[in-house]
PDBML (XML) file of the C-alpha atoms, coordinates in Angstrom:
<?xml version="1.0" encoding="UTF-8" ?>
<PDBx:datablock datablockName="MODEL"
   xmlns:PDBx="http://pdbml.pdb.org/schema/pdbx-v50.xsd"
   xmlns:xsi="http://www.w3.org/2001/XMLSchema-instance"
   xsi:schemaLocation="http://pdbml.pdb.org/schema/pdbx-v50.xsd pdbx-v50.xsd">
   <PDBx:atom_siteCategory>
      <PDBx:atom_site id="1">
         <PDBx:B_iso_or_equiv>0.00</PDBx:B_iso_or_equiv>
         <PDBx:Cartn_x>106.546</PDBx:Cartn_x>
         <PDBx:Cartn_y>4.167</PDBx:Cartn_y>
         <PDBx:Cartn_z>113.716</PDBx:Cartn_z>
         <PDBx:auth_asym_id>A</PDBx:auth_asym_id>
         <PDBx:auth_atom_id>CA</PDBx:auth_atom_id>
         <PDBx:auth_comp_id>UNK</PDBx:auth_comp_id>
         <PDBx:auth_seq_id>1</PDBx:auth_seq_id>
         <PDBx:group_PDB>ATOM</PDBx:group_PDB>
         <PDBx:label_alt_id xsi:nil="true" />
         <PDBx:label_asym_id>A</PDBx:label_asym_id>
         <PDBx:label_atom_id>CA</PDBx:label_atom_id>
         <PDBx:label_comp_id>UNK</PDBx:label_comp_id>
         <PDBx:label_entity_id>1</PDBx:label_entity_id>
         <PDBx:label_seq_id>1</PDBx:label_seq_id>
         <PDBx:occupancy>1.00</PDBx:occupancy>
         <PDBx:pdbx_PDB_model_num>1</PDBx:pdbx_PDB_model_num>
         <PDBx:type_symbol>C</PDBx:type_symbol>
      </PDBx:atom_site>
      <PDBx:atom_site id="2">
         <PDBx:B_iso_or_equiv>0.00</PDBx:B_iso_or_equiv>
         <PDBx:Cartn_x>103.594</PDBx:Cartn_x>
         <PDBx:Cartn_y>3.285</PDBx:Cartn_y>
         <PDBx:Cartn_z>115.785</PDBx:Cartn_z>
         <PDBx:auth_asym_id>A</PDBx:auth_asym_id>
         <PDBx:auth_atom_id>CA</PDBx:auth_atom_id>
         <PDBx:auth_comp_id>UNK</PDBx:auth_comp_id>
         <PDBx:auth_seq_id>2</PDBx:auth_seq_id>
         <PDBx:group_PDB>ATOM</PDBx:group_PDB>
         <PDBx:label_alt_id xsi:nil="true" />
         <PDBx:label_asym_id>A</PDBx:label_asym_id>
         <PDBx:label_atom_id>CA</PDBx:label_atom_id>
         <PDBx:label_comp_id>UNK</PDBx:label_comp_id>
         <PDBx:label_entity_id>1</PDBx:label_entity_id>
         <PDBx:label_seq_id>2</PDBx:label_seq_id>
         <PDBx:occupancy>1.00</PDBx:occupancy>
         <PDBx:pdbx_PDB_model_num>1</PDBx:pdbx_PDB_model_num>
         <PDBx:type_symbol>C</PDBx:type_symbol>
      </PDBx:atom_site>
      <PDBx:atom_site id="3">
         <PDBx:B_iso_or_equiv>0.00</PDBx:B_iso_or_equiv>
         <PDBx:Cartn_x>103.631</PDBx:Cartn_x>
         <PDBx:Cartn_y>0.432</PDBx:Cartn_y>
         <PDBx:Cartn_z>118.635</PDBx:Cartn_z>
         <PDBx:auth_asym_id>A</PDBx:auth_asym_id>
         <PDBx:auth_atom_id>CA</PDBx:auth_atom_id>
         <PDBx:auth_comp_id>UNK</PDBx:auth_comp_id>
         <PDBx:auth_seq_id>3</PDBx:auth_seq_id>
         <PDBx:group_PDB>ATOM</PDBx:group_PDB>
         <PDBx:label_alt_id xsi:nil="true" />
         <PDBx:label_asym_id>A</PDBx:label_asym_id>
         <PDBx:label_atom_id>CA</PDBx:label_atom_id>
         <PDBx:label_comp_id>UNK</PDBx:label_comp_id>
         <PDBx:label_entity_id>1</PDBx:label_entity_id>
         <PDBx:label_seq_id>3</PDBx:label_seq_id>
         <PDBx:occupancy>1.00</PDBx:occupancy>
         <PDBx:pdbx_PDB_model_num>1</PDBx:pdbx_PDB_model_num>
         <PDBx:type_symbol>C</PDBx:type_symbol>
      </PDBx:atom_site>
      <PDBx:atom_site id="4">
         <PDBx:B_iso_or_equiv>0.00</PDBx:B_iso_or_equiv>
         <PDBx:Cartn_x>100.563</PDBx:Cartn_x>
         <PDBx:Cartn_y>-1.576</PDBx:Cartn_y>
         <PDBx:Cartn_z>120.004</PDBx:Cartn_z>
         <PDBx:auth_asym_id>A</PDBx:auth_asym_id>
         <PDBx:auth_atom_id>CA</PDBx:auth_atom_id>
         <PDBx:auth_comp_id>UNK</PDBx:auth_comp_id>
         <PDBx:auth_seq_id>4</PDBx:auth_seq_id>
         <PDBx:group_PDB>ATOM</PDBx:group_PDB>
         <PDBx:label_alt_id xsi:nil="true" />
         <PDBx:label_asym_id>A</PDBx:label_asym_id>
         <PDBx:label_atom_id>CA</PDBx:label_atom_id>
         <PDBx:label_comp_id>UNK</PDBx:label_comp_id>
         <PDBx:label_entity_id>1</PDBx:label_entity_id>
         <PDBx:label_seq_id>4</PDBx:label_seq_id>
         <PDBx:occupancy>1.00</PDBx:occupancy>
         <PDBx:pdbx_PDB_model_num>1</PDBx:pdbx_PDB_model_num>
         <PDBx:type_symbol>C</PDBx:type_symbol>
      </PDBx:atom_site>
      <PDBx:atom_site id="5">
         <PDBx:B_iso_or_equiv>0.00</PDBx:B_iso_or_equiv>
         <PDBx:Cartn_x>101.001</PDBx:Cartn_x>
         <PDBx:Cartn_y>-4.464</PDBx:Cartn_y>
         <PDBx:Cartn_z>122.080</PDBx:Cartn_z>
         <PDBx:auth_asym_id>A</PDBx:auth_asym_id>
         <PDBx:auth_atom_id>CA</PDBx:auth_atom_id>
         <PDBx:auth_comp_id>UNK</PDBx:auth_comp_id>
         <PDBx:auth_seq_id>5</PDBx:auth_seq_id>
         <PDBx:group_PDB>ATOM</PDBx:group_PDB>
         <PDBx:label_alt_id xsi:nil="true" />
         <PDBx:label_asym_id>A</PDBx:label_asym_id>
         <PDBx:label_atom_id>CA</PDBx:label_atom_id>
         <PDBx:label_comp_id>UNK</PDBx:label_comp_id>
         <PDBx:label_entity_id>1</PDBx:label_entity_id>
         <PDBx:label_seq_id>5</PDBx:label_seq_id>
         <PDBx:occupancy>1.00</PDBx:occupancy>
         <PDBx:pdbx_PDB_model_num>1</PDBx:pdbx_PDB_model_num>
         <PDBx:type_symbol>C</PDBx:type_symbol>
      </PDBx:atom_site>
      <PDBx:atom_site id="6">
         <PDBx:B_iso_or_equiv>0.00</PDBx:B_iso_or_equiv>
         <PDBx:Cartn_x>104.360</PDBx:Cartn_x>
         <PDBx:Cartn_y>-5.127</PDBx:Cartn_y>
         <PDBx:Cartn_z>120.315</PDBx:Cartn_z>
         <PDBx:auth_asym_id>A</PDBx:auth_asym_id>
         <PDBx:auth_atom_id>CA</PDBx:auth_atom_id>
         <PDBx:auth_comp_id>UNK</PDBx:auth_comp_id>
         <PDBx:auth_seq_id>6</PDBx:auth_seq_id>
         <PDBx:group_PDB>ATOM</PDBx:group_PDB>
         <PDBx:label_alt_id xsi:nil="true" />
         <PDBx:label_asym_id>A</PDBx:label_asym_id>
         <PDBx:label_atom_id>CA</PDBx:label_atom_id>
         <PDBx:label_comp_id>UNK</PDBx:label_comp_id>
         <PDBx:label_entity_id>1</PDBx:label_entity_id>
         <PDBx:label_seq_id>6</PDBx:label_seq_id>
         <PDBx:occupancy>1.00</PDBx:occupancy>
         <PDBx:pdbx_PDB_model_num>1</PDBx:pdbx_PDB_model_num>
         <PDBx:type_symbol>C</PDBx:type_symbol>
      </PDBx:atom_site>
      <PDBx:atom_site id="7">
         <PDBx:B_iso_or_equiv>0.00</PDBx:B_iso_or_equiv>
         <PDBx:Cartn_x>107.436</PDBx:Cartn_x>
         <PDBx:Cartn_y>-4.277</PDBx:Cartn_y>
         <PDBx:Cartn_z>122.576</PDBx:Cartn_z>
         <PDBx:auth_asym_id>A</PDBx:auth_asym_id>
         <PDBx:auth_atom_id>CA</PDBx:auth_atom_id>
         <PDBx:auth_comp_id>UNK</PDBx:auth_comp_id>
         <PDBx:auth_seq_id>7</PDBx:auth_seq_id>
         <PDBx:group_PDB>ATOM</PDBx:group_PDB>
         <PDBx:label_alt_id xsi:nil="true" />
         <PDBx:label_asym_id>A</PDBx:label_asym_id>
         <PDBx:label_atom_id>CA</PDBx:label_atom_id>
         <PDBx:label_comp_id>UNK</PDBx:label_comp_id>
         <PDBx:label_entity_id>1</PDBx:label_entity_id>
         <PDBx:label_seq_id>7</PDBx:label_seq_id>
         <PDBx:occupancy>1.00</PDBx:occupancy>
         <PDBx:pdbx_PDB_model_num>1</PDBx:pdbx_PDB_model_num>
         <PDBx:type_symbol>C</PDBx:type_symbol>
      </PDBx:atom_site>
      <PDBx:atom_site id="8">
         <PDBx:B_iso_or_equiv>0.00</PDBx:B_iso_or_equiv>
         <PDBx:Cartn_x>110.756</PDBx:Cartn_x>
         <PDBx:Cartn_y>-3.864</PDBx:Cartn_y>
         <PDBx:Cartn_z>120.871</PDBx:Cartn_z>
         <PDBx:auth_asym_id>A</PDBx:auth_asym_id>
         <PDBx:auth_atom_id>CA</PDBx:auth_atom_id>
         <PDBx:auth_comp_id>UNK</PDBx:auth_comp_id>
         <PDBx:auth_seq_id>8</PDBx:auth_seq_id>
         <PDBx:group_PDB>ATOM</PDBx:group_PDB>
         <PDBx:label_alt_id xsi:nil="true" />
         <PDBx:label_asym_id>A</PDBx:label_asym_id>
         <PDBx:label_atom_id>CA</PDBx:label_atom_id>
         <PDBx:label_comp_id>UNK</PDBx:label_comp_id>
         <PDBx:label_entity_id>1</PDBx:label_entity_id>
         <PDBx:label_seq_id>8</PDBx:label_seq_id>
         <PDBx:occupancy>1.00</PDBx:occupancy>
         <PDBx:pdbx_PDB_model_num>1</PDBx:pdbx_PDB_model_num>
         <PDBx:type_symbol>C</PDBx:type_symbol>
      </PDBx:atom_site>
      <PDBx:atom_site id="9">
         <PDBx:B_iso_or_equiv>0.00</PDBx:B_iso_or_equiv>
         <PDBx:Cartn_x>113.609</PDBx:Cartn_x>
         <PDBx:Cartn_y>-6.513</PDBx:Cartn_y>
         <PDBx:Cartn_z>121.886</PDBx:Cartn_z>
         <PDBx:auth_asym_id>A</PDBx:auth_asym_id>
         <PDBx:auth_atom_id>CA</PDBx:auth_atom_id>
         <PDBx:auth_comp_id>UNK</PDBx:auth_comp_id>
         <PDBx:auth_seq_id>9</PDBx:auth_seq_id>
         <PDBx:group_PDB>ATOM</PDBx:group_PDB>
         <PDBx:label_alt_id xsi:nil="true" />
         <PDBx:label_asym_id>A</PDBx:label_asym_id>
         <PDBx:label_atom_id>CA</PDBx:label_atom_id>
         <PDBx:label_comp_id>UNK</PDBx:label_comp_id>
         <PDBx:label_entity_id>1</PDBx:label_entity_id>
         <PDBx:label_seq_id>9</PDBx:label_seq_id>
         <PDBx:occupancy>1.00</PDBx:occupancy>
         <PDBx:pdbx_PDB_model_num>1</PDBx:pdbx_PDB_model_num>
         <PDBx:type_symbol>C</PDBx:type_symbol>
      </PDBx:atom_site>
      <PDBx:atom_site id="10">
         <PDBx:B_iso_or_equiv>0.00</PDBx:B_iso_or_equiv>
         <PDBx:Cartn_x>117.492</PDBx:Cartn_x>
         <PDBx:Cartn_y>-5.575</PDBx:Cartn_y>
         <PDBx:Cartn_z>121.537</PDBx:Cartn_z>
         <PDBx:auth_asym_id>A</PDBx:auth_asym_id>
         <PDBx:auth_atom_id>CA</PDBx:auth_atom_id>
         <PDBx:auth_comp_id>UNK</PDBx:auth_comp_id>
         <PDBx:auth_seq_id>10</PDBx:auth_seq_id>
         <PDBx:group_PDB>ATOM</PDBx:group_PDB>
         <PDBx:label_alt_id xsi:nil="true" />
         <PDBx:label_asym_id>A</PDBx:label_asym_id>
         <PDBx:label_atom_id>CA</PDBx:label_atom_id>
         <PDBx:label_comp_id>UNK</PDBx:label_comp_id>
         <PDBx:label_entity_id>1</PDBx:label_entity_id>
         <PDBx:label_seq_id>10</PDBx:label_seq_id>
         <PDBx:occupancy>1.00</PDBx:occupancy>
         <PDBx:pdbx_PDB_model_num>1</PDBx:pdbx_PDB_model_num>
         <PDBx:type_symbol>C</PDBx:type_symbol>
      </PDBx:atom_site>
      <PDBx:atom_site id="11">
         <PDBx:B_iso_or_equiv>0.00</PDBx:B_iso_or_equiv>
         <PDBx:Cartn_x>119.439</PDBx:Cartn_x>
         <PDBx:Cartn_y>-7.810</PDBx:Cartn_y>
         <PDBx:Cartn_z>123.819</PDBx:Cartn_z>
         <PDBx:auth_asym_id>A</PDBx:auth_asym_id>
         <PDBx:auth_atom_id>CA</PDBx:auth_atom_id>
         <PDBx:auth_comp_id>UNK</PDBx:auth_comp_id>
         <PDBx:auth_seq_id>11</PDBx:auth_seq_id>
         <PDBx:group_PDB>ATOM</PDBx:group_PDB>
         <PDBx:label_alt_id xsi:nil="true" />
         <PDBx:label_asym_id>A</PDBx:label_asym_id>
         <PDBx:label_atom_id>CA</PDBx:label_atom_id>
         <PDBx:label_comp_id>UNK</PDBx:label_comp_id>
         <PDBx:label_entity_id>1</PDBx:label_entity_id>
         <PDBx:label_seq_id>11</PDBx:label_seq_id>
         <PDBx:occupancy>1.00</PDBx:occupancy>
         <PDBx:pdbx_PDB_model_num>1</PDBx:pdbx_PDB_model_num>
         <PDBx:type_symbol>C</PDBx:type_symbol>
      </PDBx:atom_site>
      <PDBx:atom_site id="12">
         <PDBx:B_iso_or_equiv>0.00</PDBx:B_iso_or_equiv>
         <PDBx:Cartn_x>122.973</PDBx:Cartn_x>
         <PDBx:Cartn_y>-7.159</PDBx:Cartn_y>
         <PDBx:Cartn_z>125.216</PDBx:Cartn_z>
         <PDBx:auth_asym_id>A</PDBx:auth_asym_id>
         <PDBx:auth_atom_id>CA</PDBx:auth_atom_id>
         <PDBx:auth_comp_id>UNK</PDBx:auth_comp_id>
         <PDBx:auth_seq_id>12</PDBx:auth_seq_id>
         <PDBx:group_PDB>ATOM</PDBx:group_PDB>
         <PDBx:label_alt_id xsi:nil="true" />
         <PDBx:label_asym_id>A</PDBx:label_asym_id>
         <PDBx:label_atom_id>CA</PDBx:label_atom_id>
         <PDBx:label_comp_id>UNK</PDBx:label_comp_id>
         <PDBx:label_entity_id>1</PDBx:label_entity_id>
         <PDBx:label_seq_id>12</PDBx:label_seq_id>
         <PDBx:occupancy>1.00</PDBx:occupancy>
         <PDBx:pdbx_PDB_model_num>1</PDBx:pdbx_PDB_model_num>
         <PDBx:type_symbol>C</PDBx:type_symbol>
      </PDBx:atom_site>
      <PDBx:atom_site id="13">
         <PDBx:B_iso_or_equiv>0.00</PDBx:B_iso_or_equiv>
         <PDBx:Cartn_x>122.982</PDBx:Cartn_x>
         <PDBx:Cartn_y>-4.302</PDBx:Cartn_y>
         <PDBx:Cartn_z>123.303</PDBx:Cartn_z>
         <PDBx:auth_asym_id>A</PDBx:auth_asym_id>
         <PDBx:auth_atom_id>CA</PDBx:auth_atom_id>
         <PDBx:auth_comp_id>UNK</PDBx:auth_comp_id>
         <PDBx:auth_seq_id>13</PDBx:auth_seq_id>
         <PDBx:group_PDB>ATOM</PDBx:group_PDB>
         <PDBx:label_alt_id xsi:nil="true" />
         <PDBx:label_asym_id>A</PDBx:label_asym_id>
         <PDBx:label_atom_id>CA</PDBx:label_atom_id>
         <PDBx:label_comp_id>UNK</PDBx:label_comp_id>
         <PDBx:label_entity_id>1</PDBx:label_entity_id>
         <PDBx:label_seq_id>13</PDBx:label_seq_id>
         <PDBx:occupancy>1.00</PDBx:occupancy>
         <PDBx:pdbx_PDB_model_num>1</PDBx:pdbx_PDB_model_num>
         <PDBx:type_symbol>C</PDBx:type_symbol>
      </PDBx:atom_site>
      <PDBx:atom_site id="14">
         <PDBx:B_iso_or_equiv>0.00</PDBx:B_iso_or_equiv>
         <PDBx:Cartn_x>125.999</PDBx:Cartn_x>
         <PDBx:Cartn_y>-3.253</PDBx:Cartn_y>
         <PDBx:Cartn_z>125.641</PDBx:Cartn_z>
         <PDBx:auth_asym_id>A</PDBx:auth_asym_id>
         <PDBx:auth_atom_id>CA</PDBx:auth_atom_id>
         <PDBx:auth_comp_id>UNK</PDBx:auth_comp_id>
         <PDBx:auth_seq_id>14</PDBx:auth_seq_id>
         <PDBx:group_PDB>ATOM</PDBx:group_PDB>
         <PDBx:label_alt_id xsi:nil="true" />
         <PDBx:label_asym_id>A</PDBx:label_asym_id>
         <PDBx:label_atom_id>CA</PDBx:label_atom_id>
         <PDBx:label_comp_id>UNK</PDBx:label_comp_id>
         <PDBx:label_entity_id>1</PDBx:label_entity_id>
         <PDBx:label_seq_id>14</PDBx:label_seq_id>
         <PDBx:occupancy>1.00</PDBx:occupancy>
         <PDBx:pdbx_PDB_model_num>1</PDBx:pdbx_PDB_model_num>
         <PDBx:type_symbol>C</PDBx:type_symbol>
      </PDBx:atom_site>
      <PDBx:atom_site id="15">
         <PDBx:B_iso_or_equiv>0.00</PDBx:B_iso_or_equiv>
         <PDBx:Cartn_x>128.106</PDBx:Cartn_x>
         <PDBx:Cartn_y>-5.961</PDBx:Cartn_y>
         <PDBx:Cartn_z>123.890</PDBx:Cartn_z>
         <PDBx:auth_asym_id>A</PDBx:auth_asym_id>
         <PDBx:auth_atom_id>CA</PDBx:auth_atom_id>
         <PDBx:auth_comp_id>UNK</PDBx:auth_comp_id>
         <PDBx:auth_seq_id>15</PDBx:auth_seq_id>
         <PDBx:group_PDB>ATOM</PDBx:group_PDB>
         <PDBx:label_alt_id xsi:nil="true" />
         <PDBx:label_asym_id>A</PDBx:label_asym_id>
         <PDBx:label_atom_id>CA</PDBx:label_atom_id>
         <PDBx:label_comp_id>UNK</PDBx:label_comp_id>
         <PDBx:label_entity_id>1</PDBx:label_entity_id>
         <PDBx:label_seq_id>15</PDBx:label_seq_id>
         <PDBx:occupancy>1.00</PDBx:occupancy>
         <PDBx:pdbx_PDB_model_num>1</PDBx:pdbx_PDB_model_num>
         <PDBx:type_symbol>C</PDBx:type_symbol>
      </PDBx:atom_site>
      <PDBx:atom_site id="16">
         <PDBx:B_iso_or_equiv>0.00</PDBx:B_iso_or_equiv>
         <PDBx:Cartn_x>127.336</PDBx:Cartn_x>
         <PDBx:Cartn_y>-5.433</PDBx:Cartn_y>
         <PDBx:Cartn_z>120.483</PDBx:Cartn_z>
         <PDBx:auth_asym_id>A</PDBx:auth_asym_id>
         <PDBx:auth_atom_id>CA</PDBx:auth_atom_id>
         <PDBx:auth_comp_id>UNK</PDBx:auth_comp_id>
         <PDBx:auth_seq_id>16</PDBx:auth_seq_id>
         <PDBx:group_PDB>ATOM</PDBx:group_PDB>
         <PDBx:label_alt_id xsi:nil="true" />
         <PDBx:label_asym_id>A</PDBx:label_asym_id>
         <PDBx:label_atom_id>CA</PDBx:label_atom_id>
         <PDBx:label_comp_id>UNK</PDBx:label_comp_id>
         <PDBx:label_entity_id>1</PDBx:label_entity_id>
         <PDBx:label_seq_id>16</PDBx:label_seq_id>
         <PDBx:occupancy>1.00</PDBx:occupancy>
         <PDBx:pdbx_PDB_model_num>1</PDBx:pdbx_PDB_model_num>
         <PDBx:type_symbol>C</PDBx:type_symbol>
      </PDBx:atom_site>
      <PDBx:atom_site id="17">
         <PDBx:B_iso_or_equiv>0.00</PDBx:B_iso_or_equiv>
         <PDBx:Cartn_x>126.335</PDBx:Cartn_x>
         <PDBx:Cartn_y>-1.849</PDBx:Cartn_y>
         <PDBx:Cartn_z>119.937</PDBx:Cartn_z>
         <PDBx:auth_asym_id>A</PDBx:auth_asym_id>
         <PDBx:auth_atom_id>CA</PDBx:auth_atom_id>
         <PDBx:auth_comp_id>UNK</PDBx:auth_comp_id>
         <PDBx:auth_seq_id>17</PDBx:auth_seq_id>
         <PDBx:group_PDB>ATOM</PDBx:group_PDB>
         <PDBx:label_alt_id xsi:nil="true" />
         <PDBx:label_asym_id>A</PDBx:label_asym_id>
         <PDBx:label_atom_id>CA</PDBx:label_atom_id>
         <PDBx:label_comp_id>UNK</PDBx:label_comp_id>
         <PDBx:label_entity_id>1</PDBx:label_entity_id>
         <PDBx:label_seq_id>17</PDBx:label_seq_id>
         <PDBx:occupancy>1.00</PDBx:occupancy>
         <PDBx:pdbx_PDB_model_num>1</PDBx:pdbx_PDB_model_num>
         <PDBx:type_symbol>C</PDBx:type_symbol>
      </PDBx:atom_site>
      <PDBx:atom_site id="18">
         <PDBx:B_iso_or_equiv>0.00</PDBx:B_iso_or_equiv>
         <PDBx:Cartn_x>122.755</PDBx:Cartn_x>
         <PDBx:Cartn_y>-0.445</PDBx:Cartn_y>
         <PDBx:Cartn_z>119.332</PDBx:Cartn_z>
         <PDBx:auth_asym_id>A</PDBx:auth_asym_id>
         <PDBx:auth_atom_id>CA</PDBx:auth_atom_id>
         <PDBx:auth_comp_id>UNK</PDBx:auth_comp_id>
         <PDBx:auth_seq_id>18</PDBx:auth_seq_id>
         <PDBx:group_PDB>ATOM</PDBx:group_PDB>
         <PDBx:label_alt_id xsi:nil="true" />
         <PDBx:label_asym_id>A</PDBx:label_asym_id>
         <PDBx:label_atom_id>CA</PDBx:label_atom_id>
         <PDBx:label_comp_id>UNK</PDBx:label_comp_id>
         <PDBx:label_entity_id>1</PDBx:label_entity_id>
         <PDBx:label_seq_id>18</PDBx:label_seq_id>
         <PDBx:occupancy>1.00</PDBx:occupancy>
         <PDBx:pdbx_PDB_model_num>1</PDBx:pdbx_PDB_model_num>
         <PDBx:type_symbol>C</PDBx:type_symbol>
      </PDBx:atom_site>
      <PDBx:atom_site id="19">
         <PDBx:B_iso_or_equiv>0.00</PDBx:B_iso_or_equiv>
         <PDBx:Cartn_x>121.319</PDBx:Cartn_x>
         <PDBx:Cartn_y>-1.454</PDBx:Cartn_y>
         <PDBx:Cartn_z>116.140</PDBx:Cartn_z>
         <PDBx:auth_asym_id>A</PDBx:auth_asym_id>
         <PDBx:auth_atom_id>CA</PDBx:auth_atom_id>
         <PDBx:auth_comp_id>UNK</PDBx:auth_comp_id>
         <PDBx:auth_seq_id>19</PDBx:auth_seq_id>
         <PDBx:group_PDB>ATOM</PDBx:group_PDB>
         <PDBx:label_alt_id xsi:nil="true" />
         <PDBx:label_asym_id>A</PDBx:label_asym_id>
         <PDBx:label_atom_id>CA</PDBx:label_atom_id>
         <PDBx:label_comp_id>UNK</PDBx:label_comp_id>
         <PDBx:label_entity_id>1</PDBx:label_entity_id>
         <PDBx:label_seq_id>19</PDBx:label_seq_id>
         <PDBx:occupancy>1.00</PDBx:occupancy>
         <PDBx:pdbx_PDB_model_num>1</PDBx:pdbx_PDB_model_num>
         <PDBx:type_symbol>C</PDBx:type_symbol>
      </PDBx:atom_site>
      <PDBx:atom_site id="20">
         <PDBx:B_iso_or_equiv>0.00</PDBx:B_iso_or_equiv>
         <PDBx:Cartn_x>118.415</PDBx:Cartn_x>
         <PDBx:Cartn_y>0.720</PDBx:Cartn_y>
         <PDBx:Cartn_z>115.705</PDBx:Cartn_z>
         <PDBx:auth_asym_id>A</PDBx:auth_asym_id>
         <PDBx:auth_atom_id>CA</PDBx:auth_atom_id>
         <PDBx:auth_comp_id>UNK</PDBx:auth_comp_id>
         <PDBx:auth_seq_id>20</PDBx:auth_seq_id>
         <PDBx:group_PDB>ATOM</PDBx:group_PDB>
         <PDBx:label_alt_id xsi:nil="true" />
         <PDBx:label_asym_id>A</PDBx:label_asym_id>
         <PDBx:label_atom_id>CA</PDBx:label_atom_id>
         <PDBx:label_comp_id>UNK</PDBx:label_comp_id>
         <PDBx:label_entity_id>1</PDBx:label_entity_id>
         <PDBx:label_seq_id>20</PDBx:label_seq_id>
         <PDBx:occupancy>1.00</PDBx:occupancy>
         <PDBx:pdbx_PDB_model_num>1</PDBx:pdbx_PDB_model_num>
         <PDBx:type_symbol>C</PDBx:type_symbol>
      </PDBx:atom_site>
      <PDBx:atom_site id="21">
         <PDBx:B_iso_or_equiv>0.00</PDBx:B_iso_or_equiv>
         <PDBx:Cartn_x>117.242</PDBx:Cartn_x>
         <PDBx:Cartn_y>4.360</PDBx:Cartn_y>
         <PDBx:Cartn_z>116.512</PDBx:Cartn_z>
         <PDBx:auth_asym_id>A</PDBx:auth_asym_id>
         <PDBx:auth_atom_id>CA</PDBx:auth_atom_id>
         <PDBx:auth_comp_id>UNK</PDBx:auth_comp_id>
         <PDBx:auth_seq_id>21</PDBx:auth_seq_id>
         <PDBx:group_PDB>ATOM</PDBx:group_PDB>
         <PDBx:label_alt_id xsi:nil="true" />
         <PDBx:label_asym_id>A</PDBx:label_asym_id>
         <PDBx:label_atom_id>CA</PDBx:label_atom_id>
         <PDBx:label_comp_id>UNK</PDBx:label_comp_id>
         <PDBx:label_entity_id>1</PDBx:label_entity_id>
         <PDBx:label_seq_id>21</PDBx:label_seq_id>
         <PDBx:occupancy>1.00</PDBx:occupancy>
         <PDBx:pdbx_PDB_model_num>1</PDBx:pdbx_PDB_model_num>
         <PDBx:type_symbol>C</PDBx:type_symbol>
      </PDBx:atom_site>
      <PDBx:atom_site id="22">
         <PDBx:B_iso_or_equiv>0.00</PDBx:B_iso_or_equiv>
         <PDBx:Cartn_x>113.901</PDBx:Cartn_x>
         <PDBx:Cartn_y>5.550</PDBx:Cartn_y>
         <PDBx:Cartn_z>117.517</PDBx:Cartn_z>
         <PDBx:auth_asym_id>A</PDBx:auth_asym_id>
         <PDBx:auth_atom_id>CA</PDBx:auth_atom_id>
         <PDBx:auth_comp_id>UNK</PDBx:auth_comp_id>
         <PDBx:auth_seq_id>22</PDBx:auth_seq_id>
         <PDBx:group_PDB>ATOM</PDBx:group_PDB>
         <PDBx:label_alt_id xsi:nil="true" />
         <PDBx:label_asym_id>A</PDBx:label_asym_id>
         <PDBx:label_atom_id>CA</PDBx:label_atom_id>
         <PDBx:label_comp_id>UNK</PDBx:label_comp_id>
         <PDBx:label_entity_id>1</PDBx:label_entity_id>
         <PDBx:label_seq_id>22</PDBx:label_seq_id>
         <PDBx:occupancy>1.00</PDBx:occupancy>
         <PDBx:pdbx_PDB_model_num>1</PDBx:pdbx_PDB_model_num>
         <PDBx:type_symbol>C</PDBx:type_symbol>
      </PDBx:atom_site>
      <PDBx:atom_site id="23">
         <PDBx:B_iso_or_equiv>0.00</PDBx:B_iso_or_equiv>
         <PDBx:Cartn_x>113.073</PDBx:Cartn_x>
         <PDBx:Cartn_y>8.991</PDBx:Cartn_y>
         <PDBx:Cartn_z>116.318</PDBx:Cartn_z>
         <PDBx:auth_asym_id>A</PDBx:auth_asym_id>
         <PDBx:auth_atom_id>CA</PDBx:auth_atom_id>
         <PDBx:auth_comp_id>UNK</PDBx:auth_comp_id>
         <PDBx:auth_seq_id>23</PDBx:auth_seq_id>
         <PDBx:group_PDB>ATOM</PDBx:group_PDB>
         <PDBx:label_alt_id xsi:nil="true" />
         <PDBx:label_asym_id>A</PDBx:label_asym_id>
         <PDBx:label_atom_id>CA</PDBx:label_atom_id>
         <PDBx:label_comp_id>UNK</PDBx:label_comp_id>
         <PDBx:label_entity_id>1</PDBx:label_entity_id>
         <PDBx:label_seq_id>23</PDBx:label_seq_id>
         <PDBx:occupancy>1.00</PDBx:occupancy>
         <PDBx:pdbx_PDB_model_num>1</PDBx:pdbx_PDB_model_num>
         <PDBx:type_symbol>C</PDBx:type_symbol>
      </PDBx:atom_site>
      <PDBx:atom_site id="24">
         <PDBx:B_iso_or_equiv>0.00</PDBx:B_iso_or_equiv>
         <PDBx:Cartn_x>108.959</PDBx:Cartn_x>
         <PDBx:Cartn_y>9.931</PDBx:Cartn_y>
         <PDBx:Cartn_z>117.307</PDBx:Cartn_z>
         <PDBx:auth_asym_id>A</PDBx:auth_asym_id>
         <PDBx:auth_atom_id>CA</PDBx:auth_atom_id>
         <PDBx:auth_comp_id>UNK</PDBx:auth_comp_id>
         <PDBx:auth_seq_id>24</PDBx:auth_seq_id>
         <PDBx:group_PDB>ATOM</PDBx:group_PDB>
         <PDBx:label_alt_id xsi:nil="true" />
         <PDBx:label_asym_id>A</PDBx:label_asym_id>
         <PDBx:label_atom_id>CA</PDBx:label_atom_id>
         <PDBx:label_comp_id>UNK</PDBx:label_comp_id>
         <PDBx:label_entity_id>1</PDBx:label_entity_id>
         <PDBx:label_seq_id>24</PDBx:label_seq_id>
         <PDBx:occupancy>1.00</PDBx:occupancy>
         <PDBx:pdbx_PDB_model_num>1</PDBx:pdbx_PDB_model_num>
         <PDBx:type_symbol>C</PDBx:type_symbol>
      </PDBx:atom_site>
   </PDBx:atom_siteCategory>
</PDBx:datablock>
């Protein structure tokens, strides 16, 4: 996936896990 002026937002992912990987 591509990204412009669109930052990715995962809060307290140290309490409930990561829920999405970023691969390229």
């Amino acid at each position: 996936d591509t990204f412009k002026n669109s930052p990715n937002e995962e809060p307290a992912w140290d309490r409930f896990g990561r829920c999405i990987a970023f691969e390229g």
